[in-house]
C-alpha atoms as a PDB file:
ATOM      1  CA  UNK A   1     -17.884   2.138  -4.104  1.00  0.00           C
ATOM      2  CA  UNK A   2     -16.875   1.277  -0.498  1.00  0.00           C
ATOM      3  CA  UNK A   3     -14.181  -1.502   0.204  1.00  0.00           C
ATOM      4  CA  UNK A   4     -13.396  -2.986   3.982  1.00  0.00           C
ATOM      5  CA  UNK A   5      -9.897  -3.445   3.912  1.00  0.00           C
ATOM      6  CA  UNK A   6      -7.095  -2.041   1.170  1.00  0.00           C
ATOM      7  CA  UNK A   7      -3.571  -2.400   1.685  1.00  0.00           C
ATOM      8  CA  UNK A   8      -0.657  -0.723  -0.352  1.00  0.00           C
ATOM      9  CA  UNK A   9       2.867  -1.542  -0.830  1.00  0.00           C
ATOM     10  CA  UNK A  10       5.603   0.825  -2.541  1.00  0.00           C
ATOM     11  CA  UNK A  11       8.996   2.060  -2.409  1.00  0.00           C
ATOM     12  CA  UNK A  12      11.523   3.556  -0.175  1.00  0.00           C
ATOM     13  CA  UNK A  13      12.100   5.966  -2.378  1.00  0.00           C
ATOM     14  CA  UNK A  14       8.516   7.213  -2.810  1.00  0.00           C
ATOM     15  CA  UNK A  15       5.848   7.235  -5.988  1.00  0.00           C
ATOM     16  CA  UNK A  16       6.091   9.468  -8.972  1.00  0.00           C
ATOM     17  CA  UNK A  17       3.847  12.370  -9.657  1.00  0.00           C
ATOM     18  CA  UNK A  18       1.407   9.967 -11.744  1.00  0.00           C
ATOM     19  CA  UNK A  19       1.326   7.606  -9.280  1.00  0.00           C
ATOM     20  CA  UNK A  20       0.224   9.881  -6.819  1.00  0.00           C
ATOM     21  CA  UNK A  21      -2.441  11.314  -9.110  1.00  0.00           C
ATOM     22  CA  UNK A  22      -3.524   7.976  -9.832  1.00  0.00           C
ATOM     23  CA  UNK A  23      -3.311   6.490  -6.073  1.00  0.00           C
ATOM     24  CA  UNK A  24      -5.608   9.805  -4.910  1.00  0.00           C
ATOM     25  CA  UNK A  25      -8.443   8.870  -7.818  1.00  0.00           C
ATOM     26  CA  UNK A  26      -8.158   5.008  -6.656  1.00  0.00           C
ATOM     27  CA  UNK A  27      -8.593   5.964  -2.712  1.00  0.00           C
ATOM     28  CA  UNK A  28     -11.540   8.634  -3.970  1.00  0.00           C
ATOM     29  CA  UNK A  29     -13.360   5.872  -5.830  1.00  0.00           C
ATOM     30  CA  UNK A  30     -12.892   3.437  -3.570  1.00  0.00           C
ATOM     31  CA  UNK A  31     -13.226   5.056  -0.139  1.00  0.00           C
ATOM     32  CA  UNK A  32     -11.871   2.212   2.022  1.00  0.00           C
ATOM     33  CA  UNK A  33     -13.384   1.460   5.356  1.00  0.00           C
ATOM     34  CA  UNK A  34      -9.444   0.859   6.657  1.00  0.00           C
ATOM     35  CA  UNK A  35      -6.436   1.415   4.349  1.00  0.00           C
ATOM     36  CA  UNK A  36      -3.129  -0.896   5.727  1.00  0.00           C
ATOM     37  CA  UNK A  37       0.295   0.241   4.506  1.00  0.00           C
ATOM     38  CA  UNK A  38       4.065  -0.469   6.070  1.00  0.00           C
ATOM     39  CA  UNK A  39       4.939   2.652   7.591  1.00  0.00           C
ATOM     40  CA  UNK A  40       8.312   2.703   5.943  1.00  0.00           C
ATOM     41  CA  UNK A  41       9.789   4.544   3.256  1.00  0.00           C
ATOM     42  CA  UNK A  42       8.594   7.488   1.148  1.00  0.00           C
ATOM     43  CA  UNK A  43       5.674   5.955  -0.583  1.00  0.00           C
ATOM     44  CA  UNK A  44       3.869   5.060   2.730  1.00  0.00           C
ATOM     45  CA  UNK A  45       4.322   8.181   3.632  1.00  0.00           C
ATOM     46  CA  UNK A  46       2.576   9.577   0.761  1.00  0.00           C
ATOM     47  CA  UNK A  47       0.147   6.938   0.346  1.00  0.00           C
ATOM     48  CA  UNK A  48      -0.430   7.551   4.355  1.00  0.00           C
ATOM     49  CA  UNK A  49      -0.755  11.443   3.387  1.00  0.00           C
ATOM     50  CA  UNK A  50      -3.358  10.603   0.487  1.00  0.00           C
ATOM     51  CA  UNK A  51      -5.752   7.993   2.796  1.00  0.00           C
ATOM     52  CA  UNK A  52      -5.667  11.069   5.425  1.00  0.00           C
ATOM     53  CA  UNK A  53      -6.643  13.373   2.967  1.00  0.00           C
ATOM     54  CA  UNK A  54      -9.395  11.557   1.503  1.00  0.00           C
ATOM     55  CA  UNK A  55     -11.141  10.886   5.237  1.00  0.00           C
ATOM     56  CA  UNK A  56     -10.565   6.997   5.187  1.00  0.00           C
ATOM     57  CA  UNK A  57     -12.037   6.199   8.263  1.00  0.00           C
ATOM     58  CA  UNK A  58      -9.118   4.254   9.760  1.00  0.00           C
ATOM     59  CA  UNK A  59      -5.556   3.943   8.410  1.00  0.00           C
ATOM     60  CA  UNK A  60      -3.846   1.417   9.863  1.00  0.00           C
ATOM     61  CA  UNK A  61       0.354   0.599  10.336  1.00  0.00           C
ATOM     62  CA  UNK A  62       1.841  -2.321   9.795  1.00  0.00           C
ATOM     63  CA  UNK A  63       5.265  -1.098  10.977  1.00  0.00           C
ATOM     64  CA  UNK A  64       8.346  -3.844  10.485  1.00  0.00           C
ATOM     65  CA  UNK A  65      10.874  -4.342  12.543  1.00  0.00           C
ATOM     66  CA  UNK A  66      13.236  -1.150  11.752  1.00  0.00           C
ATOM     67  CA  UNK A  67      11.873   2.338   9.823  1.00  0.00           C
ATOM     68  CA  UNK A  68      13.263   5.420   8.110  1.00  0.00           C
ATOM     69  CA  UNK A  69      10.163   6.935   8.605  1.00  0.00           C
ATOM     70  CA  UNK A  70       9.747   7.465  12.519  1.00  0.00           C
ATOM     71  CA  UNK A  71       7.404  10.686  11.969  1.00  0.00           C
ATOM     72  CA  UNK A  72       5.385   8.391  10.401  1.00  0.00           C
ATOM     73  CA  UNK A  73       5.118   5.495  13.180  1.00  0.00           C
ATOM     74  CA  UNK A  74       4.364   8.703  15.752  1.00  0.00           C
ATOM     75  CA  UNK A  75       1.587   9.639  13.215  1.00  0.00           C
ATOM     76  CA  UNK A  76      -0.465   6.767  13.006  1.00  0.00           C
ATOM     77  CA  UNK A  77      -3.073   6.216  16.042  1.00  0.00           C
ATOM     78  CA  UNK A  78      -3.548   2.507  15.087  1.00  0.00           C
ATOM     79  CA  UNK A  79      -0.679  -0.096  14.708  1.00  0.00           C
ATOM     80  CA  UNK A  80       0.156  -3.781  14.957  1.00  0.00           C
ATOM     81  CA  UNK A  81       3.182  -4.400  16.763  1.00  0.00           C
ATOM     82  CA  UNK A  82       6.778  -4.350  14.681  1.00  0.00           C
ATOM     83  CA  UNK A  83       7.300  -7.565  12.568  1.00  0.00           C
ATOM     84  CA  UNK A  84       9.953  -8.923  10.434  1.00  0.00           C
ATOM     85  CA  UNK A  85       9.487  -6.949   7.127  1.00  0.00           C
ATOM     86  CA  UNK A  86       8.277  -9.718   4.827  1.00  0.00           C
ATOM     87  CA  UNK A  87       5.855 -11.036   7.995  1.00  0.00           C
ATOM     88  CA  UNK A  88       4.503  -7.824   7.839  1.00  0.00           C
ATOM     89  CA  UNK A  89       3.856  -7.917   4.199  1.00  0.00           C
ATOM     90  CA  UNK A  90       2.126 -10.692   4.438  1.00  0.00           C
ATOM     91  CA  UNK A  91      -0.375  -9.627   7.484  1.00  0.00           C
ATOM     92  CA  UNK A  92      -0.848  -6.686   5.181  1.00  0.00           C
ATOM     93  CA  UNK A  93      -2.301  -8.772   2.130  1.00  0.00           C
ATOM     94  CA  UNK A  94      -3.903 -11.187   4.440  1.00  0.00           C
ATOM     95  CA  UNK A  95      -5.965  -8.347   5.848  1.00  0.00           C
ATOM     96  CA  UNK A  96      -6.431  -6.873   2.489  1.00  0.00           C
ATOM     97  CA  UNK A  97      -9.667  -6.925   0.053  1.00  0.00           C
ATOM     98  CA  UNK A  98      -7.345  -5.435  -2.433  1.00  0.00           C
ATOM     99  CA  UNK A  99      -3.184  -4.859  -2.789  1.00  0.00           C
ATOM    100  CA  UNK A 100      -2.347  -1.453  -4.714  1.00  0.00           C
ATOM    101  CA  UNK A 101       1.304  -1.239  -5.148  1.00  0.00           C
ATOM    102  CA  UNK A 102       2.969   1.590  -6.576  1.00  0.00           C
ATOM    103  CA  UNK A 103       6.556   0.345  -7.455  1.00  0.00           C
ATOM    104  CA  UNK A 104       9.474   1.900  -8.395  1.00  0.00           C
ATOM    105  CA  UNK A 105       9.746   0.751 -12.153  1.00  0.00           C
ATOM    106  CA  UNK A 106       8.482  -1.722 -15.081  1.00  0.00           C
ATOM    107  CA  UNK A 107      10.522  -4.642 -13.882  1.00  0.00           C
ATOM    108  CA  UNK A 108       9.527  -6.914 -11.956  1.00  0.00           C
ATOM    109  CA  UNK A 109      13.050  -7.071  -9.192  1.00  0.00           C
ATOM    110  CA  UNK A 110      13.527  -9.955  -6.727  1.00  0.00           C
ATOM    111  CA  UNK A 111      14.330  -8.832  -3.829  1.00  0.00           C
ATOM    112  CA  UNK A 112      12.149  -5.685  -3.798  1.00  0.00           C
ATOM    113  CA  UNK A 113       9.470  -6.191  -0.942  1.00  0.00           C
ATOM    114  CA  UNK A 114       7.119  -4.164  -3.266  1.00  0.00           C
ATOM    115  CA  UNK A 115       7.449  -7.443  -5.957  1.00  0.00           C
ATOM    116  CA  UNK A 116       7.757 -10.135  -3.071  1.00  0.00           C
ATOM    117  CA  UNK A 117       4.135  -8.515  -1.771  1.00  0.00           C
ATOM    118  CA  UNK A 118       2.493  -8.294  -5.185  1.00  0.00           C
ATOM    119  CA  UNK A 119       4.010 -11.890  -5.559  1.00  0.00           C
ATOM    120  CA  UNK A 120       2.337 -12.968  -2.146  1.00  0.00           C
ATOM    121  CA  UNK A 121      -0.900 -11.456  -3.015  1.00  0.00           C
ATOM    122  CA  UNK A 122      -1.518 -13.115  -6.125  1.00  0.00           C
ATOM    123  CA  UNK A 123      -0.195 -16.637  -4.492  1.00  0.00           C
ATOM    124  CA  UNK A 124      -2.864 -16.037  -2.346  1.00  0.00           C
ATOM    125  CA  UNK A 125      -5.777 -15.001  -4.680  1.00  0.00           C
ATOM    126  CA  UNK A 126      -6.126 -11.477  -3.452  1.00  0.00           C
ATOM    127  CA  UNK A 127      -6.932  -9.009  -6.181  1.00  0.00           C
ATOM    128  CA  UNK A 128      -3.586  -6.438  -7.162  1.00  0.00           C
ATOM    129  CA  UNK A 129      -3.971  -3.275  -8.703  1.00  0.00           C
ATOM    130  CA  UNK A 130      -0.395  -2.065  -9.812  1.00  0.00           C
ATOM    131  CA  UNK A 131       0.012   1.730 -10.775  1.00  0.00           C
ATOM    132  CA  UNK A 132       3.282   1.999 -12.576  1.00  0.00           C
ATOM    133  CA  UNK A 133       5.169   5.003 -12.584  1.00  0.00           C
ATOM    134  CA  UNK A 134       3.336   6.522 -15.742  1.00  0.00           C
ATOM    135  CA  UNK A 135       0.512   6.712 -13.596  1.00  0.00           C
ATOM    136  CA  UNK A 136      -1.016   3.639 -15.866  1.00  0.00           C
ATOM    137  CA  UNK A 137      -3.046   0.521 -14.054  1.00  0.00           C
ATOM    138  CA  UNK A 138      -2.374  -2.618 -14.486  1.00  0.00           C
ATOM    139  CA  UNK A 139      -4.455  -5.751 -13.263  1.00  0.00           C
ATOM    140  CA  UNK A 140      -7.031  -3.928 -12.411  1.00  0.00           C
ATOM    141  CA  UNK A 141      -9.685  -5.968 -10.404  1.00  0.00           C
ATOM    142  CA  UNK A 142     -13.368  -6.036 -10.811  1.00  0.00           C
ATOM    143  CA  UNK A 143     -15.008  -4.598  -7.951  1.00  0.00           C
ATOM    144  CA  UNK A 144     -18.384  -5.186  -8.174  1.00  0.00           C
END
């Protein structure tokens, strides 16, 4: 199945092993026309790492306004300009046919930018597919 536009959000401090696992099988199933992510942090990077892998056709950075991942920024061809992290959340699910976010545990923590974009996304009727750290899914759209 082919989808235009999927964004992802996740944490600094990068995706477990089963999230990995599970993010590759998503991206292979899917195969996303353009996958959108933040350009910041350790899960980007792998999620970044995973969309190359898997031949999306265009990967796309969203960077914000500082980033702890400046190899990344130099990798990525395409970019919108730097934006106020939680502005560029939000360009990412308003661009997006579909959120995945990986975060970093089972609660749900305000404050985290992963939770403030899932939060955003389903405010604004876009579909979220959440792979928790077991590698589990959790509302898992129907793409039909």
């Amino acid at each position: 199945m082919r989808m235009n536009d999927v964004g992802f959000t996740g944490t600094r401090k990068g995706m477990s092993l089963a999230q990995v696992g599970a993010l590759n099988a998503i991206l292979h199933d899917l195969t996303p026309k353009r996958f959108h992510h933040g350009c910041n942090g350790e899960a980007d990077w792998q999620a970044h790492t995973i969309a190359k892998l898997r031949h999306t056709t265009r990967i796309i950075g969203h960077p914000g306004e500082t980033t702890d991942r400046p190899d990344l920024l130099a990798e990525i061809k395409e970019q919108f300009p730097p934006k106020p992290f939680l502005e560029r959340d939000r360009d990412i699910v308003t661009i997006s046919n579909l959120l995945i976010a990986a975060p970093l545990g089972l609660e749900r923590v305000r404050g985290s930018g992963t939770w403030y974009t899932i939060r955003y996304a389903r405010k604004m009727g876009v579909p979220v597919m959440i792979i928790w750290p077991d590698g589990e899914l959790d509302d898992v759209p129907r793409v039909e």
